[in-house]
Protein backbone atom coordinates (compact mmCIF):
# COMPACT_ATOMS: atom_id res chain seq x y z
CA UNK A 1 3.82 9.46 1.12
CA UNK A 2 3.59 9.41 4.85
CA UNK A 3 0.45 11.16 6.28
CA UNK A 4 -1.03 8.86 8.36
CA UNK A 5 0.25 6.77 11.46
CA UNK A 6 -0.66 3.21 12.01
CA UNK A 7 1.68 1.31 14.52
CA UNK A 8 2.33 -1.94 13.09
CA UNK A 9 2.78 -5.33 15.45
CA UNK A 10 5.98 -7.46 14.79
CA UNK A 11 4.12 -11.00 14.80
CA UNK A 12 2.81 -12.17 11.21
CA UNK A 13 -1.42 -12.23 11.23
CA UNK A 14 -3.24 -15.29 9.96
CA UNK A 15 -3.88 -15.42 6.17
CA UNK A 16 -7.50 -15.66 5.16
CA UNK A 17 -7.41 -15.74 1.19
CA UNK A 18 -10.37 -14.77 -0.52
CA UNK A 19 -12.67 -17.12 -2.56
CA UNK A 20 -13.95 -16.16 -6.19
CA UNK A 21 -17.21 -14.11 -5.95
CA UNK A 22 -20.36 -16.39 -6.47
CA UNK A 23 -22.27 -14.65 -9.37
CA UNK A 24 -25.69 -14.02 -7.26
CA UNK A 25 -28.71 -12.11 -7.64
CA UNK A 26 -30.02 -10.81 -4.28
CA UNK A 27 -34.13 -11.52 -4.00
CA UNK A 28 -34.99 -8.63 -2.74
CA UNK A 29 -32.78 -5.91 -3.80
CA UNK A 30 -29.13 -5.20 -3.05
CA UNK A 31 -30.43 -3.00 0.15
CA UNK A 32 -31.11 -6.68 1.91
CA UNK A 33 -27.65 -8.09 2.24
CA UNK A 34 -25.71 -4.79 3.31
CA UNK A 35 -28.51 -4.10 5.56
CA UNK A 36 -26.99 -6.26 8.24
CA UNK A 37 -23.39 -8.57 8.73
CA UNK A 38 -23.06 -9.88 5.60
CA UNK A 39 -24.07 -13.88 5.52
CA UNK A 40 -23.14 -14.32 2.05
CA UNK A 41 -19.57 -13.31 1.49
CA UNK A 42 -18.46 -11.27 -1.96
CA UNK A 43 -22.22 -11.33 -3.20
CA UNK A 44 -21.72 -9.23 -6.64
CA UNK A 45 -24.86 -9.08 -8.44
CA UNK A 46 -24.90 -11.23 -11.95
CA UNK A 47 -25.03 -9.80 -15.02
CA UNK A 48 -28.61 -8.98 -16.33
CA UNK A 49 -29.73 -8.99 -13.03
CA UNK A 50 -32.55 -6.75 -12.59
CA UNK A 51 -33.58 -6.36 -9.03
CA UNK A 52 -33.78 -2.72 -7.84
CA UNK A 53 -32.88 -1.16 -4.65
CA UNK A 54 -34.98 2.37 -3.60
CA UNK A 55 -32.07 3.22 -1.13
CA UNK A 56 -28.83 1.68 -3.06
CA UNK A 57 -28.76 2.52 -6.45
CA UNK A 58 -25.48 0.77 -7.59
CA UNK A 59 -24.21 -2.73 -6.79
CA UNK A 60 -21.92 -3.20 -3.75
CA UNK A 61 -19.87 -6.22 -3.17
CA UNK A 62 -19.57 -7.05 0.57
CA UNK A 63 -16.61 -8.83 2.00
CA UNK A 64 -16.69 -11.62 4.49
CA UNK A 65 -15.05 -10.18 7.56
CA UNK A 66 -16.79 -8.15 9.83
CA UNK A 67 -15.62 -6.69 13.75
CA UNK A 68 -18.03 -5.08 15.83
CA UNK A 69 -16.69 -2.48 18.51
CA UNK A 70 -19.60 -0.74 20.85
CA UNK A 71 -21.91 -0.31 19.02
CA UNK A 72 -20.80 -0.14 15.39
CA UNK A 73 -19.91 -2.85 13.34
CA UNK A 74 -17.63 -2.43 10.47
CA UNK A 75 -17.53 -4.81 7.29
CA UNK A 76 -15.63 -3.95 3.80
CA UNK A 77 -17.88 -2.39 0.99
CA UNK A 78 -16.46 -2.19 -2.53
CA UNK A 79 -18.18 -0.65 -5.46
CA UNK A 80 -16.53 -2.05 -8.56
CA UNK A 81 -17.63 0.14 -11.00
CA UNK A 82 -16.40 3.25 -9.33
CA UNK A 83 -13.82 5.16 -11.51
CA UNK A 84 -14.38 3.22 -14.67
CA UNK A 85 -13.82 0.08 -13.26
CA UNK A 86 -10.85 0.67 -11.41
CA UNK A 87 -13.21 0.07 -7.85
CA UNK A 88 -13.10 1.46 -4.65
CA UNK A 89 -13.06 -0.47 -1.26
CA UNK A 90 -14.59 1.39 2.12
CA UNK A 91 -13.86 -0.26 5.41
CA UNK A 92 -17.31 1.51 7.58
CA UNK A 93 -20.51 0.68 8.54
CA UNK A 94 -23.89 -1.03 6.70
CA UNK A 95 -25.46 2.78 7.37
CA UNK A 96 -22.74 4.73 5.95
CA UNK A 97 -22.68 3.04 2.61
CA UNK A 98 -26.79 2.93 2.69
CA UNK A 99 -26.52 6.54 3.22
CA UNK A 100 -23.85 7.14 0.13
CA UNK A 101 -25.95 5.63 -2.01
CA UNK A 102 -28.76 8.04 -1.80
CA UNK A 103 -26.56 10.55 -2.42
CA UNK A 104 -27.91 13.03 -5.41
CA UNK A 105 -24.04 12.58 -7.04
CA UNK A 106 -23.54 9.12 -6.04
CA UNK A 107 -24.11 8.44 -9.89
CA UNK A 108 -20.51 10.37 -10.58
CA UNK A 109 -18.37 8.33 -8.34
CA UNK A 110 -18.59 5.63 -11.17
CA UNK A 111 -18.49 7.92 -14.37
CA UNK A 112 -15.74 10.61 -13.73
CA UNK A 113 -12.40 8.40 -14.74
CA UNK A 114 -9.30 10.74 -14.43
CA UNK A 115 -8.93 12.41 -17.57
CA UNK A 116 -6.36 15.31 -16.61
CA UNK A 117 -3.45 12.75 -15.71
CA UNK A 118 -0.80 12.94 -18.68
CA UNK A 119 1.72 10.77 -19.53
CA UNK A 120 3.74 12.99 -21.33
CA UNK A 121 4.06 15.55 -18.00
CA UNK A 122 5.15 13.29 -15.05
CA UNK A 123 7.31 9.78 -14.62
CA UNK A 124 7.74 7.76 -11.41
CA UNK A 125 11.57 7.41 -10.73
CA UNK A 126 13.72 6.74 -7.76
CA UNK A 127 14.58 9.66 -5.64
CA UNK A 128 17.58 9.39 -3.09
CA UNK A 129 16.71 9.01 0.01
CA UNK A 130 13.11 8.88 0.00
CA UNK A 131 12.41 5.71 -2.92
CA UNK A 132 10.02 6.21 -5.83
CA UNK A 133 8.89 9.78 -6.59
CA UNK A 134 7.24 11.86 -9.46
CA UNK A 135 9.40 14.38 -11.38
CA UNK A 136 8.82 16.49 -14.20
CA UNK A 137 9.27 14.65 -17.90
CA UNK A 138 10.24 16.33 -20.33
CA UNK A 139 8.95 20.21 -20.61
CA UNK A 140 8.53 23.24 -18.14
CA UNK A 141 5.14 22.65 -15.94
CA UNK A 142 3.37 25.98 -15.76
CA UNK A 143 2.20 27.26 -12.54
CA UNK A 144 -1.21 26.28 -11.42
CA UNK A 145 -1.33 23.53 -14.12
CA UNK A 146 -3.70 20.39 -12.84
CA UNK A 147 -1.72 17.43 -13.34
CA UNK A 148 -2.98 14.94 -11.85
CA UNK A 149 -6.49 13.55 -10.63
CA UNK A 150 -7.12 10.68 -8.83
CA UNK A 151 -9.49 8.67 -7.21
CA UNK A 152 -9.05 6.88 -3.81
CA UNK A 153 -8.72 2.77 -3.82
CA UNK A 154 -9.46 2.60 0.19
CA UNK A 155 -11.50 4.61 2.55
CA UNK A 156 -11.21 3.15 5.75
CA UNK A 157 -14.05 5.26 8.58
CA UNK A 158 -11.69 6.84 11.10
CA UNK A 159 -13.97 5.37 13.49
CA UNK A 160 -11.81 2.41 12.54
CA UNK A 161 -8.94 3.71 13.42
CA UNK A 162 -9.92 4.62 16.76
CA UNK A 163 -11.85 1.53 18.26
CA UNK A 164 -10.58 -1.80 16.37
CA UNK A 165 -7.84 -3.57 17.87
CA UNK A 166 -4.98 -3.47 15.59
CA UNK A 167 -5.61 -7.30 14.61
CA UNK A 168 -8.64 -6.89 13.75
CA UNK A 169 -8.32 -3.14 11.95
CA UNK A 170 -5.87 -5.34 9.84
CA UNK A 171 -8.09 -8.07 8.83
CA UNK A 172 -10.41 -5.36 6.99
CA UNK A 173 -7.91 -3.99 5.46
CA UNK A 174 -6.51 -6.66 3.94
CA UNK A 175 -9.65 -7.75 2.63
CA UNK A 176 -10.69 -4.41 1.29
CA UNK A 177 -7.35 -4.45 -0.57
CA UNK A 178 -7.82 -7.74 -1.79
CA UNK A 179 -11.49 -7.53 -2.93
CA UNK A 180 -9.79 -4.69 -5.11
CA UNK A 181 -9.97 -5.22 -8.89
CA UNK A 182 -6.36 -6.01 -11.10
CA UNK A 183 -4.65 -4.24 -11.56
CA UNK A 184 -6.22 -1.81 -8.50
CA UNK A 185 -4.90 -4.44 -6.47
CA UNK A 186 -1.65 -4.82 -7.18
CA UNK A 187 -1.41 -1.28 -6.98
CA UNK A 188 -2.04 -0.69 -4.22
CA UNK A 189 0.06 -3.26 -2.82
CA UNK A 190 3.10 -2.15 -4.66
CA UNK A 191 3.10 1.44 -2.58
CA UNK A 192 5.84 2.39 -0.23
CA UNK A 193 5.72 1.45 3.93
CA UNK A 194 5.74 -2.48 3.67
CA UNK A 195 9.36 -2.45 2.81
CA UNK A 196 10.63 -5.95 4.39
CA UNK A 197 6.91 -7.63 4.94
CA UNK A 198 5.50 -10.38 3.23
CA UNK A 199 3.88 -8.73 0.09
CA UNK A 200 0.10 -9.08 0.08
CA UNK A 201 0.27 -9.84 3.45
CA UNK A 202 -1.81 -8.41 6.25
CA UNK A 203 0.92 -6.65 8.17
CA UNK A 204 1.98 -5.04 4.65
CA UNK A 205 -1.39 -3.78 3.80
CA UNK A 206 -1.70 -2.10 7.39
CA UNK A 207 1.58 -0.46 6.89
CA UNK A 208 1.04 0.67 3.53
CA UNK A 209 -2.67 2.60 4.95
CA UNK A 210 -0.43 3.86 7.49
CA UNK A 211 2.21 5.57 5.39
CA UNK A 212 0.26 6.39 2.93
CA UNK A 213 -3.18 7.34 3.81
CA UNK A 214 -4.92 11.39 3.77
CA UNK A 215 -7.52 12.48 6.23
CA UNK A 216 -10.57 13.04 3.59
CA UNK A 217 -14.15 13.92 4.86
CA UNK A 218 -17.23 12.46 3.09
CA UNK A 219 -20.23 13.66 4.44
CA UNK A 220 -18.78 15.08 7.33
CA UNK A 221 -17.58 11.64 8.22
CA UNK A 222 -13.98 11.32 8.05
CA UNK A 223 -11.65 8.81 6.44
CA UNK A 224 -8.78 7.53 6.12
CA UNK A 225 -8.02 7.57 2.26
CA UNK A 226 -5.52 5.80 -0.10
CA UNK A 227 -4.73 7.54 -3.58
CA UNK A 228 -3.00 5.15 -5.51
CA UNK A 229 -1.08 8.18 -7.73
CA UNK A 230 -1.10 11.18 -5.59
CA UNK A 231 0.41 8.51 -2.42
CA UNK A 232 3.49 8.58 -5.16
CA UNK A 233 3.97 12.42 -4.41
CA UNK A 234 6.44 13.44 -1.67
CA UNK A 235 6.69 15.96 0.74
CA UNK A 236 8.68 19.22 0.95
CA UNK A 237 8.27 21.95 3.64
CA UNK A 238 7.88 24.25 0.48
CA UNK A 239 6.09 22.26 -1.87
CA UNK A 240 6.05 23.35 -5.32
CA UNK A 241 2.12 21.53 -5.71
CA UNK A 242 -1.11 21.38 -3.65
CA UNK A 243 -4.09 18.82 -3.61
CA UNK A 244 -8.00 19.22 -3.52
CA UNK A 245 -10.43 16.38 -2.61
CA UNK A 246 -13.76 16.96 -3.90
CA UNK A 247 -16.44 14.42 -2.72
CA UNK A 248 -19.09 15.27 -5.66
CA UNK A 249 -16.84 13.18 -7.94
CA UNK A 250 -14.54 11.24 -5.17
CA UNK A 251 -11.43 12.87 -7.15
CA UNK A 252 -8.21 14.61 -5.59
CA UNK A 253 -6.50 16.88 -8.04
CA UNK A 254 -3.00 18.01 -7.80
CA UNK A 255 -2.26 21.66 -9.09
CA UNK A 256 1.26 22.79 -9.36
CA UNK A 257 1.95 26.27 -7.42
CA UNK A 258 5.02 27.19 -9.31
CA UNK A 259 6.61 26.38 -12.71
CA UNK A 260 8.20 22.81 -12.28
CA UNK A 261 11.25 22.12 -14.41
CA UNK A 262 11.93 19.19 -15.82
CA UNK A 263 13.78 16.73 -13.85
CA UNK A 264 12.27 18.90 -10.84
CA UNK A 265 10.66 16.51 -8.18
CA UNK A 266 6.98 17.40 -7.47
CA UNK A 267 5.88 17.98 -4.06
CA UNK A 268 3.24 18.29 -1.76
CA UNK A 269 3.17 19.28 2.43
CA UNK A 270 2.06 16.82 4.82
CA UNK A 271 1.99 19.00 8.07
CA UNK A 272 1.12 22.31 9.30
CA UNK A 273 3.77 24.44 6.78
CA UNK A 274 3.19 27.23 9.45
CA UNK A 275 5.34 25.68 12.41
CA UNK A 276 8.97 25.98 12.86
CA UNK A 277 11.40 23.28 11.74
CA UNK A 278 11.68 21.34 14.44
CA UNK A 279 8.17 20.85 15.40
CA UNK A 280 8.02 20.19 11.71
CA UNK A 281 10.05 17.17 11.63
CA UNK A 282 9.38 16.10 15.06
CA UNK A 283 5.71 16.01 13.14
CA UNK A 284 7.35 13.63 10.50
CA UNK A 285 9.32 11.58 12.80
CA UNK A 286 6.49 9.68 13.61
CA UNK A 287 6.87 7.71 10.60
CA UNK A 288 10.23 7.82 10.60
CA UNK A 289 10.44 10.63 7.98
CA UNK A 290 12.95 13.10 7.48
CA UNK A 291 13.04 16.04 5.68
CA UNK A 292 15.69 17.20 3.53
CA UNK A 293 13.92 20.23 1.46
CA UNK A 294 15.62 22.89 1.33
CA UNK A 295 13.51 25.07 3.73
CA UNK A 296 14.62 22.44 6.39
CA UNK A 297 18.86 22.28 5.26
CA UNK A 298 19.36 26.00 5.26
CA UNK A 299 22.60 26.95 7.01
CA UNK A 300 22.27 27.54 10.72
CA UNK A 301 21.99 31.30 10.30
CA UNK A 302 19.35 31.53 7.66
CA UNK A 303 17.34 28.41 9.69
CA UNK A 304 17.18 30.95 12.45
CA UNK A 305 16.20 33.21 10.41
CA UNK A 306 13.05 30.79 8.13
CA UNK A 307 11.73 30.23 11.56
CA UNK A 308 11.66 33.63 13.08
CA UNK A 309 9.81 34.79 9.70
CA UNK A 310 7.36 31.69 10.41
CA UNK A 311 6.62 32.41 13.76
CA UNK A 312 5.52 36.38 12.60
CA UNK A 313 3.87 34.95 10.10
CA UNK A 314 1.58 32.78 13.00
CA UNK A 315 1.60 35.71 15.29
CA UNK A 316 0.21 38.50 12.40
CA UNK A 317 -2.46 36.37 11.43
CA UNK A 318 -3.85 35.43 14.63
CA UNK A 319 -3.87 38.95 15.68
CA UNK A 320 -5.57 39.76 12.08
CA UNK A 321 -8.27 37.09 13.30
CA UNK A 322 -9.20 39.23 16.70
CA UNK A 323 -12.34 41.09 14.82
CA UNK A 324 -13.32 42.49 18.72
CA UNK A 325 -10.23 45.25 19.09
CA UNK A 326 -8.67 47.28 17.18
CA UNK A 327 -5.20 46.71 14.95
CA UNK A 328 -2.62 49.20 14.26
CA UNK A 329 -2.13 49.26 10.73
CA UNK A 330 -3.92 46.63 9.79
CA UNK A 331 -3.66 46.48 5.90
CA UNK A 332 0.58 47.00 6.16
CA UNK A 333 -0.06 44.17 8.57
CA UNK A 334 -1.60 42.02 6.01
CA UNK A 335 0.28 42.68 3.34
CA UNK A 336 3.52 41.66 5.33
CA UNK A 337 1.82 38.63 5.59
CA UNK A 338 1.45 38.07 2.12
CA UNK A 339 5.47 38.51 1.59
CA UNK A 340 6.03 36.27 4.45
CA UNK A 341 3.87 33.45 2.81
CA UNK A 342 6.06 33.87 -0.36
CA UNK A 343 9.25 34.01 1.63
CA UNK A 344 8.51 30.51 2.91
CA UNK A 345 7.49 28.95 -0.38
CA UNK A 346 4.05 28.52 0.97
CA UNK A 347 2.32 29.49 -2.11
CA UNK A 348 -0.39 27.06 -1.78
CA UNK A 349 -1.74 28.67 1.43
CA UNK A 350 -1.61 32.54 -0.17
CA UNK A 351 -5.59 32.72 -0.23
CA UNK A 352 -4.97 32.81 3.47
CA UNK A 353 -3.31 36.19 3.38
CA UNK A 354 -5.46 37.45 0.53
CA UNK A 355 -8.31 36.99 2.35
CA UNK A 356 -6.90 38.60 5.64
CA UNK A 357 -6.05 41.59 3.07
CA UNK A 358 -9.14 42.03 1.03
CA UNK A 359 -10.66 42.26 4.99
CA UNK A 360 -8.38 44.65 6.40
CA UNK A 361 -8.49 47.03 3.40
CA UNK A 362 -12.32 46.82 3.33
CA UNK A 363 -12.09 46.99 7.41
CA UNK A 364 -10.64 51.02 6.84
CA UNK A 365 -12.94 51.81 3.84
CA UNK A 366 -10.30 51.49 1.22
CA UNK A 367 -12.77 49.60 -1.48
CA UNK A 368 -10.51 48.74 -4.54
CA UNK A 369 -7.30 47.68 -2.50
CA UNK A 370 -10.04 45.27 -1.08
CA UNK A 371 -11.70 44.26 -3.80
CA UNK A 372 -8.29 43.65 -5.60
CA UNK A 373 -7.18 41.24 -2.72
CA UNK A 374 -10.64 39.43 -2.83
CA UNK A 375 -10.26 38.65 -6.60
CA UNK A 376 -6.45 37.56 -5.74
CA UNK A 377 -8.11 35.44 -3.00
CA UNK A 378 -10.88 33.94 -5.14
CA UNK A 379 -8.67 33.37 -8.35
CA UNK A 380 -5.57 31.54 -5.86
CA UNK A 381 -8.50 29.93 -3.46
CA UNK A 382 -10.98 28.32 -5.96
CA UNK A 383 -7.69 26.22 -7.81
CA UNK A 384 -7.30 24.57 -4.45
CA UNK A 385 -10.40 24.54 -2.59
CA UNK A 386 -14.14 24.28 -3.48
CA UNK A 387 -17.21 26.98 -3.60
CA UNK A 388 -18.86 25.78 -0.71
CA UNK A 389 -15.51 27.24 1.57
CA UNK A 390 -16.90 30.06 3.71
CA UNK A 391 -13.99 32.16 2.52
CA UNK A 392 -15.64 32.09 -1.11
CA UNK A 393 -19.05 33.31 0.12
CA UNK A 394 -17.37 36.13 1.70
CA UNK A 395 -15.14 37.19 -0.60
CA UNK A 396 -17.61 37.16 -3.63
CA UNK A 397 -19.96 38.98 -1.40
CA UNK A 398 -17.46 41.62 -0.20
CA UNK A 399 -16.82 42.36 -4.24
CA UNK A 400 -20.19 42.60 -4.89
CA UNK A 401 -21.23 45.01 -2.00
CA UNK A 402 -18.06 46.39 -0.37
CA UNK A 403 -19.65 48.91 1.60
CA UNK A 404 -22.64 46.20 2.61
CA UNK A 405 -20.33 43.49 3.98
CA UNK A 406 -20.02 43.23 7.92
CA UNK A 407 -16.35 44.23 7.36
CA UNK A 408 -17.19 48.00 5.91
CA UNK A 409 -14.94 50.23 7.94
CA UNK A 410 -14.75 48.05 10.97
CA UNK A 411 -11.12 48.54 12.49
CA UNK A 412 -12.58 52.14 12.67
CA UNK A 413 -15.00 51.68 15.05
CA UNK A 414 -17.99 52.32 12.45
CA UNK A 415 -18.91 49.30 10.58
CA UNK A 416 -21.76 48.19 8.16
CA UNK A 417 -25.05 49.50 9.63
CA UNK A 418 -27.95 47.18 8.65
């Protein structure tokens, strides 16, 4: 799994091991000791303790590093109840985590284990050339099949990322890891990208963030986020799965977008599917990455020809997108697009040509063709993304007044009169 870059100094950091948590019961309520730097590392409180927090309704343990850069300071938070015990370690700030906790669904970070993951379906086996990865078992995997859910085991705050020296972006990270509960912990620390470091080391738990991390968004704050499953996943330039994060319940699903075979490696895309191949690998090169799907080892000829279809595929939907001018033929337009989104095994992106459809039909008054490509777009859509997408609004709202939405007859100049 490579989706994140982290560049990784050669020199060894300083260990810091971690000392058992003292059993202690805060006096005033667990919202005292994140409030500020924590003064009393790994305080968890002790069983049958009852003191109650109005603004942090679930225990946090709180590790013993802190680094401050500007104005933020950033500490390591770990809830260890958080999918059924498994924990969860954030590297961000005392407000952030104040400001989780009052979330309505914080409740269902802790209670939602991953039920959908079965044994039976998937193994973890070598794959040349790229390590460990997860194939099919033993039977056929239907097409949009969830087979896996899974919660993240770090969150480190982007802000991280961005204003910590490297040194000291690796301290928290080793400590988040660390405060981690078994076998979380050794989980985590048996993922690809520290391949030659010292295990449990410093240096190996920044490489292992940085080869293995998504971007999530919490909140509207983004993070950096390590799945311990789904990071076990590999990429293809036509992946054969996609992934949804939902933040209600903290879990990323993984829903297959064609039948999967058994022996049949399961994939996912890291970058922009959209681009040609070489910007494509020159995207994975950065972690020294790459790819040998078979959209990228095509012979010369039909390479030439993968990309040309790609770049019409860029160049019809950003003229789709221009709602201020007119567009010859619109709906043939759109409907290219959908072909060219098969053609390039990018079935996990086809609500993006639905959508441009179920507009450009409505956009010449042609109601059902519309309506048709809106239910395509909500029944492809909703599998990989969730209700609160602007594309949902629109297309439930276009099915349920055609004629009403803004897009009524548009491309002919008319349009929906209010």
């Amino acid at each position: 799994m490579l989706l994140t870059q982290v560049l990784v100094p050669l020199t060894l950091f300083g260990q810091s091991p971690l000392g058992p948590p003292p059993q202690t019961c805060p006096p005033n309520g667990v919202i005292n000791y994140i409030s500020t730097c924590p003064k009393h590392p790994h305080i968890i409180p002790a069983p049958g303790c009852t003191a109650k927090a109005s603004t942090i309704r679930q225990p946090w343990a709180v590790g013993s590093l802190c680094h401050r850069a500007g104005d933020k300071e950033y500490c390591v938070y770990m809830l260890p109840n958080f999918n059924d015990g498994k924990g969860i370690s954030f590297v961000t700030t005392s407000s952030v985590i104040r400001s989780f906790s009052t979330l309505p669904h914080h409740d269902r970070w802790r209670s939602t284990p991953n039920t959908a993951n079965t044994p039976d379906l998937l193994e973890v086996k070598p794959i040349e050339g790229k390590g460990l990865g997860v194939v099919a078992a033993n039977r056929t995997i239907r097409k949009n099949t969830r087979v896996m859910v899974d919660a993240p085991g770090l969150m480190i705050e982007h802000g991280a990322f961005t204003k910590l020296r490297t040194e000291m972006l690796a301290d928290l990270i080793h400590e988040a890891a660390s405060m981690l509960p078994y076998p979380s912990r050794e989980d985590f620390f048996a993922l690809s990208g520290a391949e030659g470091l010292l295990r449990n080391s410093k240096e190996s738990a920044l490489a292992i963030v940085g080869k293995n991390a998504f971007h999530t968004e919490i909140e509207d704050i983004e993070f950096h986020a390590v799945f311990l499953d789904v990071s076990r996943v590999n990429h293809a330039c036509s992946p054969n799965a996609a992934y949804h994060f939902d933040p209600l319940t903290m879990q990323k699903s993984l829903i297959t977008v064609r039948d999967i075979h058994p022996g049949e490696e399961l994939t996912i895309g890291y970058v922009d599917l959209t681009q040609p191949s070489q910007t494509r690998q020159a995207s994975l090169s950065h972690w020294n990455f790459t790819c040998s799907c078979p959209r990228c080892t095509q012979t010369s000829r039909c390479q030439k020809e993968s990309d040309a279809r790609t770049a019409q595929l860029v160049n019809i939907r950003n003229e789709l997108d221009q709602y201020d001018h007119g567009v010859q033929d619109g709906p043939g337009m759109a409907e290219l697009l959908i072909i060219l989104y098969e053609l390039e095994g990018l079935e996990a992106r086809l609500h993006e040509a639905y959508y441009r459809a179920a507009i450009e039909f409505n956009g010449i008054g042609n109601r059902w063709e519309a309506i048709k490509f809106a239910r395509l777009c909500l029944k492809r859509g909703l599998l990989l993304k969730d209700e609160t997408r602007p594309f949902v609004g629109e297309m439930k709202a276009l099915i349920e007044d055609a004629e009403g939405h803004w897009s009524w007859r548009f491309r002919l100049g008319v349009g929906h009169q209010d």
